[in-house]
C-alpha atoms as a PDB file:
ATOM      1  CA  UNK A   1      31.195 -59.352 -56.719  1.00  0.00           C
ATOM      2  CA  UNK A   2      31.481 -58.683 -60.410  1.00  0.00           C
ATOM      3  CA  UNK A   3      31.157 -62.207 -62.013  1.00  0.00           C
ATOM      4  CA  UNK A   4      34.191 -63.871 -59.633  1.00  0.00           C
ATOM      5  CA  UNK A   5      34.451 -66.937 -58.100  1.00  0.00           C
ATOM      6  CA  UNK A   6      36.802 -66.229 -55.179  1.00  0.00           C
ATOM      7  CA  UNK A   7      35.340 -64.097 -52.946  1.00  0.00           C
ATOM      8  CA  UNK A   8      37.712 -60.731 -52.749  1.00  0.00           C
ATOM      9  CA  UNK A   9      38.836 -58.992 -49.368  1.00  0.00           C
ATOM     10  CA  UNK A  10      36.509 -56.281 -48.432  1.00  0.00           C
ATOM     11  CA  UNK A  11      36.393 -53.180 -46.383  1.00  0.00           C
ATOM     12  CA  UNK A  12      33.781 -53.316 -43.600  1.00  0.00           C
ATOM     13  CA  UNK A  13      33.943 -49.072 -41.513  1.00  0.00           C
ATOM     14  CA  UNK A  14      31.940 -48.966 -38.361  1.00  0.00           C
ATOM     15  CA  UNK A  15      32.630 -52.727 -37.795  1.00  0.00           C
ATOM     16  CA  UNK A  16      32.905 -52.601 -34.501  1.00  0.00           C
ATOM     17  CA  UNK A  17      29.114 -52.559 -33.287  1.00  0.00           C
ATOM     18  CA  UNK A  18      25.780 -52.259 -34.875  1.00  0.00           C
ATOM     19  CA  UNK A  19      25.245 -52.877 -38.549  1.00  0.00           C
ATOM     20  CA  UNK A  20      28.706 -52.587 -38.905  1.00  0.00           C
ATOM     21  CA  UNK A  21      29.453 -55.646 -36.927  1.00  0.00           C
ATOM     22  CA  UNK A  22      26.752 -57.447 -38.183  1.00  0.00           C
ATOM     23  CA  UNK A  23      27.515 -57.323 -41.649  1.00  0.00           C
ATOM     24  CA  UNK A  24      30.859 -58.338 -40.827  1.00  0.00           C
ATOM     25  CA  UNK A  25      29.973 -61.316 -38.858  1.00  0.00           C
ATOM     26  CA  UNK A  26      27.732 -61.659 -41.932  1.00  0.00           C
ATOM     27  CA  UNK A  27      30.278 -61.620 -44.526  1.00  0.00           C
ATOM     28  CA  UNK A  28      32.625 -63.653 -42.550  1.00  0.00           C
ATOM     29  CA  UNK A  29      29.968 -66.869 -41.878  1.00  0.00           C
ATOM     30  CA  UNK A  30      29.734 -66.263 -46.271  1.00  0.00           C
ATOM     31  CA  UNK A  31      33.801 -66.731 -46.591  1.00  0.00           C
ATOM     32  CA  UNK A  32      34.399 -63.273 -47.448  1.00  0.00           C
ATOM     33  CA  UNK A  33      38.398 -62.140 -45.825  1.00  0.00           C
ATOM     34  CA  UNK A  34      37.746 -59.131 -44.167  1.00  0.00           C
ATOM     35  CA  UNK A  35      39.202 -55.866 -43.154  1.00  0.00           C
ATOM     36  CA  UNK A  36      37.500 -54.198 -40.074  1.00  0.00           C
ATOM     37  CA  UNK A  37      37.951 -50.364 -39.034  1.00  0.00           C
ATOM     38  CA  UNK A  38      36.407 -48.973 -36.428  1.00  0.00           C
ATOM     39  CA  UNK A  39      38.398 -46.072 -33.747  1.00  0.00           C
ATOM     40  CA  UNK A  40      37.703 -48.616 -31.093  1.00  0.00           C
ATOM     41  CA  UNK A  41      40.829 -51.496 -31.594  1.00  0.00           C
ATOM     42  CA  UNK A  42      40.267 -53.006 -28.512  1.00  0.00           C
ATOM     43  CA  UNK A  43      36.492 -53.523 -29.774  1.00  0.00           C
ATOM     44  CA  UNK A  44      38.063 -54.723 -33.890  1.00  0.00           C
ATOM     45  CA  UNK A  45      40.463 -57.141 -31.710  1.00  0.00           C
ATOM     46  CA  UNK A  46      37.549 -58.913 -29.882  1.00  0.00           C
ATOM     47  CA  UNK A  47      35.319 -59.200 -33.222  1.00  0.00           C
ATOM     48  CA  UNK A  48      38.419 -60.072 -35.376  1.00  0.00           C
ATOM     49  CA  UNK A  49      39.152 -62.649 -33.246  1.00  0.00           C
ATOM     50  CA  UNK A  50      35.561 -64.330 -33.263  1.00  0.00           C
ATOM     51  CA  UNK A  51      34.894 -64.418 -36.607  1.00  0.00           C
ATOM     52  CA  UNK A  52      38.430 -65.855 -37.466  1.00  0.00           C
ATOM     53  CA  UNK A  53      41.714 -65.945 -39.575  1.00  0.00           C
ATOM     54  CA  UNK A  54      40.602 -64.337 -42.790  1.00  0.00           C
ATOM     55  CA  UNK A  55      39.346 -61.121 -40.580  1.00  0.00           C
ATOM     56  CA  UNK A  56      41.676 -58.401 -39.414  1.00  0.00           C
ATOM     57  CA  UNK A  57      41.398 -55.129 -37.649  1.00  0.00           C
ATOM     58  CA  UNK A  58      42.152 -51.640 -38.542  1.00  0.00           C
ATOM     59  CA  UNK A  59      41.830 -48.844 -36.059  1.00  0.00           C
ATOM     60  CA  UNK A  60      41.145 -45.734 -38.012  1.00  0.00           C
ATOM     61  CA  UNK A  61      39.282 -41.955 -37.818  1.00  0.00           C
ATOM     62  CA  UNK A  62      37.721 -42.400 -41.175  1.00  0.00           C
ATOM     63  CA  UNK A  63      37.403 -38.640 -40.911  1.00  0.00           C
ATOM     64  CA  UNK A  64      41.799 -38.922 -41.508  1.00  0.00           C
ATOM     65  CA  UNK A  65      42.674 -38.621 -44.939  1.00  0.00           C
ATOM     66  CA  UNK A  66      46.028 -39.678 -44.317  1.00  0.00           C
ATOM     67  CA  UNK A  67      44.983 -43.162 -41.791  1.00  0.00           C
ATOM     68  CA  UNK A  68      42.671 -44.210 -44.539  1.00  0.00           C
ATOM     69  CA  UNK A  69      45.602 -44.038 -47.148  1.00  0.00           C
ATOM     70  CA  UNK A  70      47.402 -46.046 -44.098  1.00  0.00           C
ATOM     71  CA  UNK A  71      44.659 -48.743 -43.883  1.00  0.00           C
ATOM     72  CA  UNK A  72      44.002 -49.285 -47.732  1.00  0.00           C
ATOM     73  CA  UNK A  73      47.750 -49.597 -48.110  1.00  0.00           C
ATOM     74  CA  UNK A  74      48.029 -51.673 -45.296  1.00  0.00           C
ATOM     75  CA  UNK A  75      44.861 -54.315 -46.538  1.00  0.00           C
ATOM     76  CA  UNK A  76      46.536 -54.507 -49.774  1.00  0.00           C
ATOM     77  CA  UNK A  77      49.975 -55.837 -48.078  1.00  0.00           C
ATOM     78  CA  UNK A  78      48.308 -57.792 -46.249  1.00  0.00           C
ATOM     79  CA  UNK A  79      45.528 -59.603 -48.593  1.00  0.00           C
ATOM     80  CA  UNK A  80      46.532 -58.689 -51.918  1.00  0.00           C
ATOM     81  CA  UNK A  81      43.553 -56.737 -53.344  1.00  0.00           C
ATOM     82  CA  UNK A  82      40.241 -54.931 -52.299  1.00  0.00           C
ATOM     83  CA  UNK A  83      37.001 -56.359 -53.542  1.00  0.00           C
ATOM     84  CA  UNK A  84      34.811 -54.670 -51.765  1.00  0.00           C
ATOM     85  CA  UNK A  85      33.838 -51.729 -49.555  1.00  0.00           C
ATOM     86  CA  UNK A  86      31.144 -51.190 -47.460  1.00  0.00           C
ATOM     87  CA  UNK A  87      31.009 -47.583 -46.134  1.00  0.00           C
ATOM     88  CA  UNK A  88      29.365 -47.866 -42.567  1.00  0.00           C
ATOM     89  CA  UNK A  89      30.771 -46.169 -40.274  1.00  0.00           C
ATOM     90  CA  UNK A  90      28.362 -42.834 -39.248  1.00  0.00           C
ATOM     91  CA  UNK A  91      27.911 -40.645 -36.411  1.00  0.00           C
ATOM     92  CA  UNK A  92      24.751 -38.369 -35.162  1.00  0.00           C
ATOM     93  CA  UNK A  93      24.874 -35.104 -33.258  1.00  0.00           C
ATOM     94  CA  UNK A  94      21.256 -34.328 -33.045  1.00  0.00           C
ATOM     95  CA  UNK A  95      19.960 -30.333 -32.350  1.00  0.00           C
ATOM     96  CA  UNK A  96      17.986 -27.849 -33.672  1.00  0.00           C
ATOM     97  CA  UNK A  97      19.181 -26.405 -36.540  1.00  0.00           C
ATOM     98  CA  UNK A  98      18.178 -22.159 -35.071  1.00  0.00           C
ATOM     99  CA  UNK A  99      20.584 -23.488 -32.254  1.00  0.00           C
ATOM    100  CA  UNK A 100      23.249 -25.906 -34.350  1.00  0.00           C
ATOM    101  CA  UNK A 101      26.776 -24.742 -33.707  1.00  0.00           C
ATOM    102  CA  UNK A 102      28.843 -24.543 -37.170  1.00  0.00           C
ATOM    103  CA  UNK A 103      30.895 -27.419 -34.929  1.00  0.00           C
ATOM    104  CA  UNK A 104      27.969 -29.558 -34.900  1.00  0.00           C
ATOM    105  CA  UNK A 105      26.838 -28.998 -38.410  1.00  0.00           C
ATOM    106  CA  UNK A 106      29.932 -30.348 -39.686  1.00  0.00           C
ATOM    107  CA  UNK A 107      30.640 -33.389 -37.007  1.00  0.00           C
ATOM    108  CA  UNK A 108      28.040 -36.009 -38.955  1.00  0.00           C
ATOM    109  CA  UNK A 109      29.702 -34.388 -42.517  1.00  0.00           C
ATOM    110  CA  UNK A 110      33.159 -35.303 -41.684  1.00  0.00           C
ATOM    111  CA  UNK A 111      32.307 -38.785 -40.493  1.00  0.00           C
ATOM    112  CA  UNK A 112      29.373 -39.349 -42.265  1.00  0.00           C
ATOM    113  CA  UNK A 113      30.247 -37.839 -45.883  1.00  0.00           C
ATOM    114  CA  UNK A 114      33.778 -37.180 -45.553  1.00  0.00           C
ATOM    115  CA  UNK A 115      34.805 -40.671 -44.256  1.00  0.00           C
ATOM    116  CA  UNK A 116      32.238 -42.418 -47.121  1.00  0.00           C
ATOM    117  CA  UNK A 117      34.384 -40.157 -49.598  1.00  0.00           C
ATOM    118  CA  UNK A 118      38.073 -40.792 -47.773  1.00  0.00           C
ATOM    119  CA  UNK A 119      37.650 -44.711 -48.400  1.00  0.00           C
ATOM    120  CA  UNK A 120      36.216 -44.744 -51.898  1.00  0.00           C
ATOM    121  CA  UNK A 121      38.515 -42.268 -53.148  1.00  0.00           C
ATOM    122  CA  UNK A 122      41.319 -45.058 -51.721  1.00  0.00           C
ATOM    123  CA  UNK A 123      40.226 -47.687 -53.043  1.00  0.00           C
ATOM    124  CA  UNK A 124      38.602 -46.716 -56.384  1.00  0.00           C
ATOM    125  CA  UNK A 125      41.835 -46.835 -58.279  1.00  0.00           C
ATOM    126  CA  UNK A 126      42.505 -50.085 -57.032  1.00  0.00           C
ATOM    127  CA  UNK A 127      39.242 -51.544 -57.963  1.00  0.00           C
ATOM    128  CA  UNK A 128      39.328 -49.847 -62.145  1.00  0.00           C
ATOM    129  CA  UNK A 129      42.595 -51.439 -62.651  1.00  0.00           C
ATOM    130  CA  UNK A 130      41.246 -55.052 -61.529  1.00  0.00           C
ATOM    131  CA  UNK A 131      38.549 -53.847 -63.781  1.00  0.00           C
ATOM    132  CA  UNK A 132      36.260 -55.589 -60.606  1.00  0.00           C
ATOM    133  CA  UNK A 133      34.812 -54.331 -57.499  1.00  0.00           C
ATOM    134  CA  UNK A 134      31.779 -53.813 -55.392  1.00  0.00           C
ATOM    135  CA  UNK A 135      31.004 -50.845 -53.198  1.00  0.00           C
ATOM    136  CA  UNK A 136      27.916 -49.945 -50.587  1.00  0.00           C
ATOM    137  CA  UNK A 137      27.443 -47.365 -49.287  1.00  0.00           C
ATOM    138  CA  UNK A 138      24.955 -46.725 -45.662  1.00  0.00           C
ATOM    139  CA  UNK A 139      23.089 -43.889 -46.137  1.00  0.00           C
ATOM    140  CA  UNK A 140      19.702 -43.520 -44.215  1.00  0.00           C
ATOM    141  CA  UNK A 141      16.255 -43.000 -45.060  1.00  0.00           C
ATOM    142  CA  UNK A 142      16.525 -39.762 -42.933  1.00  0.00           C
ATOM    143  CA  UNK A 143      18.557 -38.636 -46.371  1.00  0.00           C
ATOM    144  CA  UNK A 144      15.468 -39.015 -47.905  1.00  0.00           C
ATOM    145  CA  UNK A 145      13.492 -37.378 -46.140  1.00  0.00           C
ATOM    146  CA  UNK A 146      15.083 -34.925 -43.706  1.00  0.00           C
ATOM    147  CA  UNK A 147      14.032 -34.888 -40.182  1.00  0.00           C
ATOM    148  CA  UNK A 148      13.641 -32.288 -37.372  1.00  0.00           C
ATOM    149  CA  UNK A 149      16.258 -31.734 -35.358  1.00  0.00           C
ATOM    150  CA  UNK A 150      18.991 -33.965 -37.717  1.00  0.00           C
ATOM    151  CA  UNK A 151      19.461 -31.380 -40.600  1.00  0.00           C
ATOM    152  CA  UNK A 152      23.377 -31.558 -40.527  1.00  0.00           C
ATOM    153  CA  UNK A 153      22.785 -35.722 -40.127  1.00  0.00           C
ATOM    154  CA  UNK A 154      20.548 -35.872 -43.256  1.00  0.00           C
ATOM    155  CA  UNK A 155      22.403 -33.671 -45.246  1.00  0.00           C
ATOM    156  CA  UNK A 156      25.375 -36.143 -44.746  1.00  0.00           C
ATOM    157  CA  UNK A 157      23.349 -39.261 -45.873  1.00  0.00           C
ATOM    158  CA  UNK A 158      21.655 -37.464 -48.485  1.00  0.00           C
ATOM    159  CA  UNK A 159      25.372 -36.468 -49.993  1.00  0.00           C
ATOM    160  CA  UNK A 160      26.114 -40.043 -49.672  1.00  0.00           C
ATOM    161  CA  UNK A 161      23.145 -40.788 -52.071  1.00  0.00           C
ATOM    162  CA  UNK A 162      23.940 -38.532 -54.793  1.00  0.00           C
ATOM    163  CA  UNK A 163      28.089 -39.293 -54.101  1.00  0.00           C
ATOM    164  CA  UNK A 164      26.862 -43.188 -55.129  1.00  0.00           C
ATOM    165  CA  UNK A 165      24.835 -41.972 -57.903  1.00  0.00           C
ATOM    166  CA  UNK A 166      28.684 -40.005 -59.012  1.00  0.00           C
ATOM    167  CA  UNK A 167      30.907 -42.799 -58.361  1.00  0.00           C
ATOM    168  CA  UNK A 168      28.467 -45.393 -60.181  1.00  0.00           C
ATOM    169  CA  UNK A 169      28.688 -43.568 -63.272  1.00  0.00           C
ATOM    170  CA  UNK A 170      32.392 -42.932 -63.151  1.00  0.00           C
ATOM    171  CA  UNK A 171      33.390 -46.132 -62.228  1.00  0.00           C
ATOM    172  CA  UNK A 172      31.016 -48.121 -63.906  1.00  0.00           C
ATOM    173  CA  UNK A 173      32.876 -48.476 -67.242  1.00  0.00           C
ATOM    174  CA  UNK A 174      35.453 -50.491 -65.415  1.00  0.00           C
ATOM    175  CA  UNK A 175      33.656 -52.733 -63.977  1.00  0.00           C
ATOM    176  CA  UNK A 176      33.276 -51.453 -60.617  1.00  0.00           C
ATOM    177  CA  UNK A 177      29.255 -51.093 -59.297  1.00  0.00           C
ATOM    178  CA  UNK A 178      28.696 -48.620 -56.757  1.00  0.00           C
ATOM    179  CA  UNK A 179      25.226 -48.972 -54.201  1.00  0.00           C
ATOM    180  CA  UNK A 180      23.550 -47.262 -51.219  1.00  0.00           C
ATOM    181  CA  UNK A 181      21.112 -48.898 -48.477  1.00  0.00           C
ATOM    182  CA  UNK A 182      18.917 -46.057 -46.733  1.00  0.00           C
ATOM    183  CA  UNK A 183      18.499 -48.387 -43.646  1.00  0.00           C
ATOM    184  CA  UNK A 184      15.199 -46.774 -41.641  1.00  0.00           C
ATOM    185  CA  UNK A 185      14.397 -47.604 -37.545  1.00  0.00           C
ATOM    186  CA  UNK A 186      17.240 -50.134 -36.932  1.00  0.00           C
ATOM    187  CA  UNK A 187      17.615 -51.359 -33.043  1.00  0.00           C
ATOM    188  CA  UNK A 188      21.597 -50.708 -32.742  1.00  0.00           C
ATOM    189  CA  UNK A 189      23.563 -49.194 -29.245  1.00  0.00           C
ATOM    190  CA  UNK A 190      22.756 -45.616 -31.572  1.00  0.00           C
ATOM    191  CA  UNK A 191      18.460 -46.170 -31.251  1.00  0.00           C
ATOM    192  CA  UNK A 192      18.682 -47.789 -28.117  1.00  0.00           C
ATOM    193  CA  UNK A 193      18.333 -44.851 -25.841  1.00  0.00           C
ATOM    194  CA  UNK A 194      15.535 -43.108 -27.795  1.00  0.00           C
ATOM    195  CA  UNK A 195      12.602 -42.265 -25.462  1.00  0.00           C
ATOM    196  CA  UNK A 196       9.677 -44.998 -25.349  1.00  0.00           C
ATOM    197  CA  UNK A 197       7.229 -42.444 -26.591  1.00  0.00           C
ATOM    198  CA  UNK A 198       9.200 -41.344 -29.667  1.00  0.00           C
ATOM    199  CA  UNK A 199      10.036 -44.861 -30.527  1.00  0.00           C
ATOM    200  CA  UNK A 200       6.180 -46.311 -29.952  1.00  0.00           C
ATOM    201  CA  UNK A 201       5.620 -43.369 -32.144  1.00  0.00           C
ATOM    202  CA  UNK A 202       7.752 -44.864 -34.962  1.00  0.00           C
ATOM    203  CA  UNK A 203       6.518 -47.967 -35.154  1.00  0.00           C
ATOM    204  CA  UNK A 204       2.739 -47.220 -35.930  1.00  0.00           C
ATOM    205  CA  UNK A 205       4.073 -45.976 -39.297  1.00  0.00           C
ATOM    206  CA  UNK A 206       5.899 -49.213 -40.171  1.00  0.00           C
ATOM    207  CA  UNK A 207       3.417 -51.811 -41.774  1.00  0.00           C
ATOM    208  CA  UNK A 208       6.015 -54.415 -41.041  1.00  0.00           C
ATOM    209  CA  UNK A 209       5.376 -53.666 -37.156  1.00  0.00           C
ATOM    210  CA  UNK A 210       8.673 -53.673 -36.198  1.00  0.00           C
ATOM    211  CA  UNK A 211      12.184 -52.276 -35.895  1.00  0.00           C
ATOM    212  CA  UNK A 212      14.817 -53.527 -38.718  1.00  0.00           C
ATOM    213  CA  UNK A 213      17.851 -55.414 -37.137  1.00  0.00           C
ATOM    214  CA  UNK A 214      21.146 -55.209 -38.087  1.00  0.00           C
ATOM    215  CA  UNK A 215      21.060 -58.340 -39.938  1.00  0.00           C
ATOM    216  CA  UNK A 216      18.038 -57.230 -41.893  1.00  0.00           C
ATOM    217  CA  UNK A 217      20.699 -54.794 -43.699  1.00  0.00           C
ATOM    218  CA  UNK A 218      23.590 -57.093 -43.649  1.00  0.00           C
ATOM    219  CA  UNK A 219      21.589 -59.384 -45.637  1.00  0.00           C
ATOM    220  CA  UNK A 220      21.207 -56.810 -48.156  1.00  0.00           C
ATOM    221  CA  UNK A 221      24.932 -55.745 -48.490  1.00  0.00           C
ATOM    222  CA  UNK A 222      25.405 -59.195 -49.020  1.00  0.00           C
ATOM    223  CA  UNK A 223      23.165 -59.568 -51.806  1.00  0.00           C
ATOM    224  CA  UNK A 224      24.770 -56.303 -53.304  1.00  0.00           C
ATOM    225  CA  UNK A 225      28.302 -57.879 -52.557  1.00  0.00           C
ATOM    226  CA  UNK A 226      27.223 -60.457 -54.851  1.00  0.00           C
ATOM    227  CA  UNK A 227      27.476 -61.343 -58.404  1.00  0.00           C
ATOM    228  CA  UNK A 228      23.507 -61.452 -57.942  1.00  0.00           C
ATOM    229  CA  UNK A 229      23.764 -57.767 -57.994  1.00  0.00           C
ATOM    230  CA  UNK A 230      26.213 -57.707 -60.792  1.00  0.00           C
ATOM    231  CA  UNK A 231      23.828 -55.393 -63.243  1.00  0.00           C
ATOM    232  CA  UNK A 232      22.468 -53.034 -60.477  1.00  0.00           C
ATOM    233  CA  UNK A 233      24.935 -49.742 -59.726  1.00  0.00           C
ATOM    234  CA  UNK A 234      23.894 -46.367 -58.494  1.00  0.00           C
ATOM    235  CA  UNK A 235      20.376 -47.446 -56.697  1.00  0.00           C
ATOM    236  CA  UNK A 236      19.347 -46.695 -53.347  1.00  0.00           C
ATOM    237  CA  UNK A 237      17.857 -49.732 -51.839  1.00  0.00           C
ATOM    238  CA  UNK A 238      15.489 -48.712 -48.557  1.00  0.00           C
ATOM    239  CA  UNK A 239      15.255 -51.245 -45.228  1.00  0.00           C
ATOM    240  CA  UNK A 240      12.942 -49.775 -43.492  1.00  0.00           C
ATOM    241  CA  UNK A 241       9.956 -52.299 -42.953  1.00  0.00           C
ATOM    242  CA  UNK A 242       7.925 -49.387 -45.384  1.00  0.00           C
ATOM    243  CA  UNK A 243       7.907 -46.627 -42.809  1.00  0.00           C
ATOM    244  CA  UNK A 244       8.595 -44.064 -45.897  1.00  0.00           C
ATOM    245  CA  UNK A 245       6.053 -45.686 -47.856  1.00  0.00           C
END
């Protein structure tokens, strides 16, 4: 993080599969102590217990105002500080929008945006007064460019974008950076049981010729973990093999 030498504690949401879980086995194999949070505990459990000592779980509904408060207070007991956050966790619930129920409009928003919003507004305050502190964001490149059939899911990643772009130039002054990663076609248990046709159909418009992994974006929270990143704060980096190109 910010020109350190110990590597801080950090927040990993959504750990418990997909990107989530491999940017925590990620950060773990780096040193980094971690706190996981996922709903699933039995799921934290298993991956805390793999990647070691320094990694603990957290069973939380980001979308809880009052567990997140819980969870920060709770990683703070138990490690001392919070270095780091990386804002994962996400949810889809794909339709139409002629046919979207207001409950499905604001399912992705309360995971999605809400939840990105619950655990930086926790653990902002920490971060200014150690003047230190590192946080990214997941948004999507579907917040870039909207999609058919995922308007309430875009709108949440796109709020994501421009809630970085907010926090970065809050928080910046002390010492706290703030990044997004607008991951595009990643193969996770979420992608998995798109339709052959529709996903042949997405990779003729990546040049890279194929679908990002989950440790294609770990790699990159790493980086922005790091005091490599140190002068880079309200930026949207995009993984997506240059399918928005």
């Amino acid at each position: 993080m910010n020109e350190q030498t110990t590597l801080q504690p950090v927040i990993v949401t959504g750990a418990s599969r997909g990107i989530g879980a491999a940017v925590a086995r990620r950060l773990a194999a780096a040193g980094y102590p971690l706190a996981l949070v996922a709903r699933s505990a039995e799921a934290l459990q298993a991956l805390a217990a793999e990647l070691g000592p320094d990694v603990r779980p957290y069973p939380c509904d980001i979308a809880d105002w009052d567990a997140v408060q819980q969870v920060v207070t709770g990683v703070v007991e138990d490690f001392g500080a919070v270095g780091g956050l990386v804002n994962n966790a996400g949810m889809t619930r794909d339709g139409l929008f002629v046919r979207m129920s207001p409950e499905q409009w604001r399912a992705p928003l309360e995971v999605n945006l809400n939840g990105t919003f619950h655990f930086t507004r926790a653990v902002a305050p920490l971060m200014m007064r150690a003047r230190q502190g590192s946080i990214v964001n997941i948004s999507s490149v579907i917040g870039l460019t909207g999609n058919a059939g995922q308007a309430n899911y875009a709108a949440s990643k796109a709020g994501i974008i421009a809630l970085t772009k907010s926090v970065a130039k809050e928080l910046g002054g002390r010492g706290v950076n703030c990044n997004a990663i607008a991951p595009g076609f990643i193969t996770t248990e979420m992608t998995a049981d798109l339709p052959e046709k529709v996903r042949d159909g997405m990779l003729g418009q990546i040049p890279l010729k194929r679908f990002g992994t989950g440790e294609d974006v770990a790699g990159v929270v790493e980086f922005l973990l790091s005091p490599a990143a140190s002068y880079i704060t309200g930026q949207t980096l995009v993984v997506d093999g240059g399918m928005i190109l």
